[in-house]
Protein backbone atom coordinates (compact mmCIF):
# COMPACT_ATOMS: atom_id res chain seq x y z
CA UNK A 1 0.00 0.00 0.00
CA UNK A 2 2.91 2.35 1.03
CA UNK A 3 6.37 3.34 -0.68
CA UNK A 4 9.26 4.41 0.82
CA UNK A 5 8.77 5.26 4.34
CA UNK A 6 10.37 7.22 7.37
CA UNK A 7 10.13 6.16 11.08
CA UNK A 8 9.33 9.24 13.46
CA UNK A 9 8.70 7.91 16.65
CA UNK A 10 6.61 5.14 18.95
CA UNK A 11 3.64 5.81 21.41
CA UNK A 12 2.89 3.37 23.85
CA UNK A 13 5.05 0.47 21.56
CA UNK A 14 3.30 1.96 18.46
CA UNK A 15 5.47 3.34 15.80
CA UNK A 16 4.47 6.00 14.03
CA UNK A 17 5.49 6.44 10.33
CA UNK A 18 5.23 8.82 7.55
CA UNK A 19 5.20 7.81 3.79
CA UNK A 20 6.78 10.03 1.62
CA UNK A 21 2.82 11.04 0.01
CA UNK A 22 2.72 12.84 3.39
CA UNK A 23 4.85 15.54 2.69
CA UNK A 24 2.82 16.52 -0.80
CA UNK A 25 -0.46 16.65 1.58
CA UNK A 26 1.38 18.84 4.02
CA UNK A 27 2.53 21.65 1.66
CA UNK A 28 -1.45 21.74 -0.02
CA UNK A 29 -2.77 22.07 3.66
CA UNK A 30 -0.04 24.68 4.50
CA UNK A 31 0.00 26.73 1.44
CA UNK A 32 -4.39 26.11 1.33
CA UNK A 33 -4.22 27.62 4.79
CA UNK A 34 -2.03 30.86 4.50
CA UNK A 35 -3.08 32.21 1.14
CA UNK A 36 -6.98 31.54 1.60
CA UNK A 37 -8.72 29.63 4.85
CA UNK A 38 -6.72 32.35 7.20
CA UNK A 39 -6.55 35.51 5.44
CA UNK A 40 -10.53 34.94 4.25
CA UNK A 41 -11.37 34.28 7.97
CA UNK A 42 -8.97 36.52 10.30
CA UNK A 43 -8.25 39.43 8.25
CA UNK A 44 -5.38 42.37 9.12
CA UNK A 45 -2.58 39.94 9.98
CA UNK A 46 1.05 39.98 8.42
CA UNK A 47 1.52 38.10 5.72
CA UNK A 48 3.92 36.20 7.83
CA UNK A 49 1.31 35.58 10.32
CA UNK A 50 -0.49 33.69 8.12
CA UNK A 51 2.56 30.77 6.86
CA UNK A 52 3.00 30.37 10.77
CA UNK A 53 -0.85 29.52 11.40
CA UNK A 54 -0.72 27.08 8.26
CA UNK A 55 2.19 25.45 9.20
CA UNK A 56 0.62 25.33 12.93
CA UNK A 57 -2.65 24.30 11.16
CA UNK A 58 -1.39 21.14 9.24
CA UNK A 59 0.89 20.21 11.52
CA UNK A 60 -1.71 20.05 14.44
CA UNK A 61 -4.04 18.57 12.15
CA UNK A 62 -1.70 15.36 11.19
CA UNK A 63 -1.41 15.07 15.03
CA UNK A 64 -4.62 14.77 15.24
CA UNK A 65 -4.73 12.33 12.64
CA UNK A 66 -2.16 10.29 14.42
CA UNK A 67 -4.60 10.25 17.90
CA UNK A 68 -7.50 8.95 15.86
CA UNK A 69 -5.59 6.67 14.39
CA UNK A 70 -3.83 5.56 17.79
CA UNK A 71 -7.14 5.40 19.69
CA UNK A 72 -7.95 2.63 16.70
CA UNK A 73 -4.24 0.69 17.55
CA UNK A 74 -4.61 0.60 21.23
CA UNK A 75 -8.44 -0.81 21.17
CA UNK A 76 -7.50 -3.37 18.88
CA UNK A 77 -4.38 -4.18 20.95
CA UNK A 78 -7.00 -4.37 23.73
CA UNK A 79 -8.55 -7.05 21.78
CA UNK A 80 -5.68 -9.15 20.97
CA UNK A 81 -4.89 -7.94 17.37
CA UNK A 82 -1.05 -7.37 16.73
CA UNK A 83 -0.54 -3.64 15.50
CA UNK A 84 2.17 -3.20 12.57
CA UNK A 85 2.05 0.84 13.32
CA UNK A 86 0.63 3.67 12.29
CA UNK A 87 1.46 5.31 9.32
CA UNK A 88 0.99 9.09 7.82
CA UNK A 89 0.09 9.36 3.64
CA UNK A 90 -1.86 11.25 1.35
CA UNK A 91 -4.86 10.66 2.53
CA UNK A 92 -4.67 11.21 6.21
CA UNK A 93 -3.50 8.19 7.98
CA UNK A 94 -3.37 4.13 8.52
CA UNK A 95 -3.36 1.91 11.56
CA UNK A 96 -2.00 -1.27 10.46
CA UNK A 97 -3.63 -4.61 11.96
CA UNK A 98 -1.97 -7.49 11.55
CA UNK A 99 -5.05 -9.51 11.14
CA UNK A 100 -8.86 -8.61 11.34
CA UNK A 101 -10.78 -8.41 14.75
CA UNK A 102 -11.50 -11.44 16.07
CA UNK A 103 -15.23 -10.65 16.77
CA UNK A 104 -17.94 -8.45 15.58
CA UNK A 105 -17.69 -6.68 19.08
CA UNK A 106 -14.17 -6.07 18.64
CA UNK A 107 -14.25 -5.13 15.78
CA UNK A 108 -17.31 -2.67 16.40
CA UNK A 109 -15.09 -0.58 19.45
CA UNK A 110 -12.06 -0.73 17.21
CA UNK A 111 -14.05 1.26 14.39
CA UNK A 112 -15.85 3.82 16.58
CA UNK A 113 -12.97 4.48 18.60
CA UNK A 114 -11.45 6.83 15.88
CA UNK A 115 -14.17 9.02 15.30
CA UNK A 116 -14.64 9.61 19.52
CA UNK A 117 -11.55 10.79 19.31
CA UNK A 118 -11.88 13.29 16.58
CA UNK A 119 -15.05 14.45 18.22
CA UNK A 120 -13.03 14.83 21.37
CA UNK A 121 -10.71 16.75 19.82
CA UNK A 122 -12.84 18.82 18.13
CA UNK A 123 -14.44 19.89 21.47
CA UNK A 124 -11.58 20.00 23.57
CA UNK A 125 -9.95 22.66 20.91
CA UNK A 126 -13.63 24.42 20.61
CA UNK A 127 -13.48 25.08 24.09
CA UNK A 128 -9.52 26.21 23.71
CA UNK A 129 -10.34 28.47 21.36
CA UNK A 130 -13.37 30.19 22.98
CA UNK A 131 -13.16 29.94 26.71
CA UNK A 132 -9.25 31.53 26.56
CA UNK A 133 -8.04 34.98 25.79
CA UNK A 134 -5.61 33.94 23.37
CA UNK A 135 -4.28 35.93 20.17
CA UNK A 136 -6.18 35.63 17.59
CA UNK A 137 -3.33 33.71 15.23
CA UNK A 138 -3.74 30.79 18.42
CA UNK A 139 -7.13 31.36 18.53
CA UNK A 140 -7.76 31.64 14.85
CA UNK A 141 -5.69 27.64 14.82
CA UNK A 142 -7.85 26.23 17.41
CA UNK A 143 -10.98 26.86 15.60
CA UNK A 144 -10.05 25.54 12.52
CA UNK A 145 -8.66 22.38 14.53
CA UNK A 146 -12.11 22.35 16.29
CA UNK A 147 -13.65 22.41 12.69
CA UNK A 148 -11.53 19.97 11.15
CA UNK A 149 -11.77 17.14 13.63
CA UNK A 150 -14.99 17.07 13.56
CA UNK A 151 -15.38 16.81 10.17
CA UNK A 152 -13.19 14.11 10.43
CA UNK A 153 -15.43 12.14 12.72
CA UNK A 154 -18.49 12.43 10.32
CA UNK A 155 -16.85 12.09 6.77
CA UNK A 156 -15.05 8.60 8.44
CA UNK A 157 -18.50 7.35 10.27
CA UNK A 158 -19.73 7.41 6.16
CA UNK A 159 -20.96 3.26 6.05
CA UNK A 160 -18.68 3.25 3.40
CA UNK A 161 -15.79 0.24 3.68
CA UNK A 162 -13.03 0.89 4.90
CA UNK A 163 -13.91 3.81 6.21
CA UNK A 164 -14.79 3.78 10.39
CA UNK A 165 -18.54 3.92 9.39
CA UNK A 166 -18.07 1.05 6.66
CA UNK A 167 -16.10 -0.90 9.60
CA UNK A 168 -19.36 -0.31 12.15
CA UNK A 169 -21.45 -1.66 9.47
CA UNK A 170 -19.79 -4.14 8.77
CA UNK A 171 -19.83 -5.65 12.27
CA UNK A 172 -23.14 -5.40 12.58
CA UNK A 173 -23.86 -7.54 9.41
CA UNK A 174 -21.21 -10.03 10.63
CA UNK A 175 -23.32 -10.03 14.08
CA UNK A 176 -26.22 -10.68 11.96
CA UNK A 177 -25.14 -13.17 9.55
CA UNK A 178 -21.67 -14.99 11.35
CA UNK A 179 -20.24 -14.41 7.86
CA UNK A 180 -17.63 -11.97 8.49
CA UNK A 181 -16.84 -12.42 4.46
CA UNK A 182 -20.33 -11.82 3.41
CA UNK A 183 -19.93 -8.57 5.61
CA UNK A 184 -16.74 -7.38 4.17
CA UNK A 185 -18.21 -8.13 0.56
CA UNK A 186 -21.29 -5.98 0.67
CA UNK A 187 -19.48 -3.28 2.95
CA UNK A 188 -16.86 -3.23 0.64
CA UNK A 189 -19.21 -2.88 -2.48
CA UNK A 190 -20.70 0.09 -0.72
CA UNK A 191 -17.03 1.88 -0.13
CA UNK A 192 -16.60 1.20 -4.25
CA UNK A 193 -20.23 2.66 -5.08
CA UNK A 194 -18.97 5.63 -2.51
CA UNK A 195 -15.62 5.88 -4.52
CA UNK A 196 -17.76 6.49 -7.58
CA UNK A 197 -19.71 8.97 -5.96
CA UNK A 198 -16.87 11.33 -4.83
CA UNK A 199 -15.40 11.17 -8.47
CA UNK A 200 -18.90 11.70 -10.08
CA UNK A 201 -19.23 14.98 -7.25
CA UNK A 202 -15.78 15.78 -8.40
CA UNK A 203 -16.25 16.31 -11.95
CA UNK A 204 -19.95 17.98 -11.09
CA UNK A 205 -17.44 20.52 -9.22
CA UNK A 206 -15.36 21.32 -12.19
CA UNK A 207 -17.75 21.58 -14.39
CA UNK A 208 -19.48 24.27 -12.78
CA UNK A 209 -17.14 25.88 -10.67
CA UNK A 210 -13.87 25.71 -12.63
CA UNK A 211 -12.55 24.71 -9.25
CA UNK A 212 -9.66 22.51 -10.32
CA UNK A 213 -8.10 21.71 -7.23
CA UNK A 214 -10.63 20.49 -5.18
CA UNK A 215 -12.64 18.79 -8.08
CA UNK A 216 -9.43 16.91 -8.54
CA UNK A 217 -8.70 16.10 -4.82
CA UNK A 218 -12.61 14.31 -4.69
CA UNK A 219 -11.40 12.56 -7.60
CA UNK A 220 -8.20 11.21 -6.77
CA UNK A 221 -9.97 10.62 -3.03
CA UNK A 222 -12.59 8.37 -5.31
CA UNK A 223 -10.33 6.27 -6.69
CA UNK A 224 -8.26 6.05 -3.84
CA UNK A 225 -11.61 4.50 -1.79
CA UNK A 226 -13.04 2.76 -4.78
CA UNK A 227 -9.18 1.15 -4.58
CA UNK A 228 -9.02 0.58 -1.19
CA UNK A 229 -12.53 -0.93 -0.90
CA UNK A 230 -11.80 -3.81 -2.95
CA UNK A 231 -8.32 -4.27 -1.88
CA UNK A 232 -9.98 -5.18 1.37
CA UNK A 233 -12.01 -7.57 0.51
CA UNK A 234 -9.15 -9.37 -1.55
CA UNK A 235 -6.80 -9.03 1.46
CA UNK A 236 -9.72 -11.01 3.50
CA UNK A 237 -9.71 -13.62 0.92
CA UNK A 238 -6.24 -14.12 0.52
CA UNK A 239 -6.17 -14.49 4.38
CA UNK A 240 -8.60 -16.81 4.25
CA UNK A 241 -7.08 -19.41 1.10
CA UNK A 242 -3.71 -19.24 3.36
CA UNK A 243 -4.07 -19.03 6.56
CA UNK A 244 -3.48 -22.34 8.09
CA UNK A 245 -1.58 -23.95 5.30
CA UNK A 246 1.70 -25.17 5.32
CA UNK A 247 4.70 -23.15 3.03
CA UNK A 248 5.28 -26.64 1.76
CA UNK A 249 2.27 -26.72 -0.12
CA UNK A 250 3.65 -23.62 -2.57
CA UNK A 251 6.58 -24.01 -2.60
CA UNK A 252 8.65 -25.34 -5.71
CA UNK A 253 10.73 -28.45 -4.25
CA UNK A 254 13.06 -28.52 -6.75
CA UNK A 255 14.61 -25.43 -6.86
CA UNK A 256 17.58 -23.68 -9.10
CA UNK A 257 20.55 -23.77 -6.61
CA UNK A 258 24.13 -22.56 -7.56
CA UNK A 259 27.61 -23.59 -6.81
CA UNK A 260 29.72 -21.84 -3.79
CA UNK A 261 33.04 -22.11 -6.23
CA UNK A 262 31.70 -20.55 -9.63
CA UNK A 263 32.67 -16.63 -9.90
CA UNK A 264 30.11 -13.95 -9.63
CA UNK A 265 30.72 -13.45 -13.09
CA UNK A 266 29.51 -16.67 -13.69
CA UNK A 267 26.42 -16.41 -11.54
CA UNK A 268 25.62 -13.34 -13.63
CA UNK A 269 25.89 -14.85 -17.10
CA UNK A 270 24.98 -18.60 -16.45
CA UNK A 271 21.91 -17.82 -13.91
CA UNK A 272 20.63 -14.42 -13.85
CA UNK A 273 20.49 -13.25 -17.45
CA UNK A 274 19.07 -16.73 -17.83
CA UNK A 275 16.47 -17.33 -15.20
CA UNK A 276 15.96 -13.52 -13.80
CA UNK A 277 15.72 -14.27 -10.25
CA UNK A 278 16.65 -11.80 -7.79
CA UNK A 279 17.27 -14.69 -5.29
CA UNK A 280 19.95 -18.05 -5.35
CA UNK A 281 20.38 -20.30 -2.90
CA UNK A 282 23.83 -21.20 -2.64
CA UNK A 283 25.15 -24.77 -2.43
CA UNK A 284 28.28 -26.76 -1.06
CA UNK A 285 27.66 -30.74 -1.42
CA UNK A 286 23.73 -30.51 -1.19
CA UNK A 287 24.46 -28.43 2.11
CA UNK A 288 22.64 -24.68 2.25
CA UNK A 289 25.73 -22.23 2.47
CA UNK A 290 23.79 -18.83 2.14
CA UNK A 291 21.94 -17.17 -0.25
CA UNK A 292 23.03 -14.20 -2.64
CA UNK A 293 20.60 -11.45 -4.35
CA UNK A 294 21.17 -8.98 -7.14
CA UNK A 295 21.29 -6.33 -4.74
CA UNK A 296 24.56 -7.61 -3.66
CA UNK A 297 26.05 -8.42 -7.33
CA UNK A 298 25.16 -4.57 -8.17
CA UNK A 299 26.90 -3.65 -4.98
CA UNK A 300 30.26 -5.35 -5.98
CA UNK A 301 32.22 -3.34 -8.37
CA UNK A 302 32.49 -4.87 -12.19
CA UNK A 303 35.97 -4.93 -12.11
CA UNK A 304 35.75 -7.54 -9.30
CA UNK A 305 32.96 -10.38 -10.71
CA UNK A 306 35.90 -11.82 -12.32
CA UNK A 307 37.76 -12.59 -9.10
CA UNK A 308 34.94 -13.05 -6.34
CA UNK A 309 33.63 -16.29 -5.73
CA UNK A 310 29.61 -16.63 -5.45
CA UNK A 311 30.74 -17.90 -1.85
CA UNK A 312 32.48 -14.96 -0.85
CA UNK A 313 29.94 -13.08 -1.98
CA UNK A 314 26.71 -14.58 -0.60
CA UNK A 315 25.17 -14.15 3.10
CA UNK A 316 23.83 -16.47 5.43
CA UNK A 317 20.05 -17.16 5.54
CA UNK A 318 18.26 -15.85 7.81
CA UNK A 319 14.49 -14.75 8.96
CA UNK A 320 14.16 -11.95 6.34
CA UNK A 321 14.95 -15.21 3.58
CA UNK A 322 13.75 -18.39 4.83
CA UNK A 323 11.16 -20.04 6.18
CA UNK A 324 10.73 -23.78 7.63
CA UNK A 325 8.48 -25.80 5.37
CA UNK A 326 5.89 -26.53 8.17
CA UNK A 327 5.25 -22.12 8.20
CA UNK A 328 2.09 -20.55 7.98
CA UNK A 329 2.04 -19.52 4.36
CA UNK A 330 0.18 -16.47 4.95
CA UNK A 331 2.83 -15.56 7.62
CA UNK A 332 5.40 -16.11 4.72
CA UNK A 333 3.19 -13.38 2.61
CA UNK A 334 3.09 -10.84 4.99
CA UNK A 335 7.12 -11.09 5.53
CA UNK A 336 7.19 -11.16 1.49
CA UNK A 337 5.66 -7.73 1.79
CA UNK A 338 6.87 -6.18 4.93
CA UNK A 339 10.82 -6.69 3.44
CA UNK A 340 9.66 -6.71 -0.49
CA UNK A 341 11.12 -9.79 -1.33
CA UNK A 342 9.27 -12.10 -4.02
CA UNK A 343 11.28 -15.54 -2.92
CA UNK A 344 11.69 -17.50 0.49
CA UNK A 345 14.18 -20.17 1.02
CA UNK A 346 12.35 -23.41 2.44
CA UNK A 347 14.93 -24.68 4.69
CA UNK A 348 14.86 -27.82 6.96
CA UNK A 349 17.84 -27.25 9.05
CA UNK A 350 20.72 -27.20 6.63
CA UNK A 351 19.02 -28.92 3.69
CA UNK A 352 17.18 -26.52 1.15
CA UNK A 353 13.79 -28.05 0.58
CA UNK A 354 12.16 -26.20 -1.55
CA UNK A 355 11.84 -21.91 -2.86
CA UNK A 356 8.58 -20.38 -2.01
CA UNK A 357 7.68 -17.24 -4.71
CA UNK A 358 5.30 -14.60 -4.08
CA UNK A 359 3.88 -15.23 -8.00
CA UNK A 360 3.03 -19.45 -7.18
CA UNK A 361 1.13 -17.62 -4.27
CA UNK A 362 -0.71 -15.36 -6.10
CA UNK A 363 -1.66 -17.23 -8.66
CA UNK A 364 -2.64 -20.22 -6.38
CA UNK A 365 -4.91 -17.62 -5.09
CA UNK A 366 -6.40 -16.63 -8.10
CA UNK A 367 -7.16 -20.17 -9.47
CA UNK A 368 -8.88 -21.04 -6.14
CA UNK A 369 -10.88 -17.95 -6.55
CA UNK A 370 -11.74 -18.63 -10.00
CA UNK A 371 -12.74 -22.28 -9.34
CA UNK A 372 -14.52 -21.69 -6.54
CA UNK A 373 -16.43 -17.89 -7.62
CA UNK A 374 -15.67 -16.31 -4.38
């Protein structure tokens, strides 16, 4: 879901993380808030006035973010779920569960806990901003944090998956039903039909406004929703075809291994321009030695392939490249995407068993889906 991203800092064991989408968000809210929002509202400041209550602004509101977000983490830790962290982006912010609730009432308090805290928020900084004699560039910051948060609460308590409202309907129809699939299905059809509604409101906007920016920012929000909405429901499937399966089901047994002895130079020309792995287990007498990637080849100067052995070259394996065979294979996906790797050594204590790829996976996945017309 994210690209590149920056660790800031942890709260209560949660880290907190900003993708690099963030900062594009940061300088629209900023700039939106000293040329317009600020001068519009609290007229005769300095100009300079104004950059320092947009800066204040956005930066106060992506706190704010971060405690919605946060309330979500620590219910769900409350509940049992495993948090990955929080993370900052475009669009506001992420907590990252590990898996699903494990009930419809957990799942329920973990949903509604973000928009209470918005709506606290939102009062606590109404009441900041009214019942204290502050300047009015504080003053003028407070309200428009007041504002904000609560508008927060209500556009996120939309029934629209994954949105909080789309989550709190969504446990109500897996209360009803026990099908927490058939819950995440229709919810997530209603976040997709929403998607398509912000893009239809967004082009509505342009065409009779001219009002590029913001027609564009409900569009791009559309797709983003209409996106996310049926990622969801994938995710839950995928979750579902794996969990509880062995790696040794997927995983290719007989797997392309090379020599410890052969140059890198070799490696390059006799395995990787021919079978374009990124990955190569590396062999001495049917014993697993280590692995090397193509990170490390491109890390070796050219001048030295020639003279550098693939066994001086390659690392040991470890948990960020192997897996036992007798792993949970939807464990072994979510390590494939937390450290982007598309292969997993199968080891079985120094004998290579098998090579588990995140394409046999996926494709596994999408035959079973097929076959069965999820």
């Amino acid at each position: 879901m994210f690209g590149k991203t920056i660790d800031l800092f942890s709260v209560f064991g949660i880290k907190i993380r900003l993708d690099l989408s963030w900062f594009v968000v940061a300088v629209l809210i900023t700039w939106s808030l000293a040329v317009d929002f600020f001068p519009r509202t609290y007229e005769g400041l300095a100009p300079s006035a104004y950059w320092v209550m947009g800066a204040a602004g956005a930066l106060l509101l992506f706190a704010s973010v971060v405690a919605h977000e946060l309330s979500h983490a620590l219910v769900a830790r409350r509940f049992g779920v495993e948090m990955r962290g929080i993370t900052l982006f475009l669009f506001g912010g992420v907590a990252e569960m590990a898996d699903e609730p494990p009930s419809p009432k957990a799942e329920f308090w973990v949903a509604i806990a973000g928009p209470i805290a918005s709506l606290v928020l939102g009062g606590l900084f109404f009441v900041a901003a009214g019942a204290l004699t502050l300047p009015p560039e504080v003053a003028g910051v407070l309200a428009y944090l007041a504002t904000i948060n609560v508008l927060l609460a209500v556009f996120n308590l939309v029934p629209a998956f994954p949105l909080d409202g789309g989550r709190i309907l969504r446990s109500v129809l897996w209360r009803w039903k026990d099908s927490l699939r058939w819950a995440t299905r229709v919810t997530s059809a209603i976040g997709a039909g929403f998607g398509f509604v912000l893009i239809g409101l967004g082009v509505v906007l342009l065409v009779t406004t001219r009002d590029f920016v913001s027609a564009m920012w409900l569009a791009v929000l559309g797709l983003f929703l209409r996106g996310a909405a049926r990622m969801s429901y994938q995710q839950l499937l995928l979750r579902r075809v794996l969990e509880g399966e062995p790696v040794s089901r997927f995983m290719k047994p007989e797997p392309i291994t090379v020599p410890r002895h052969i140059s890198v130079a070799e490696l390059v020309e006799e395995y990787v321009y021919r079978h374009h792995h990124k990955l190569y287990p590396v062999v001495d007498d049917g014993r697993l030695v280590g692995c090397v990637t193509t990170r490390q080849i491109r890390e070796l100067p050219r001048e030295e392939w020639e003279t550098t052995s693939v066994g001086a070259l390659a690392s040991g394996c470890s948990p960020e490249n192997s897996v036992p065979p007798d792993a949970d294979a939807m464990a072994a996906l979510s390590r494939m995407s937390r450290t982007r790797a598309s292969r997993l050594l199968v080891v079985d204590g120094e004998r290579l068993v098998g090579i588990l790829t995140l394409k046999d996976l996926l494709e596994f996945f999408s035959l079973k889906i097929e076959l069965e017309q999820a």
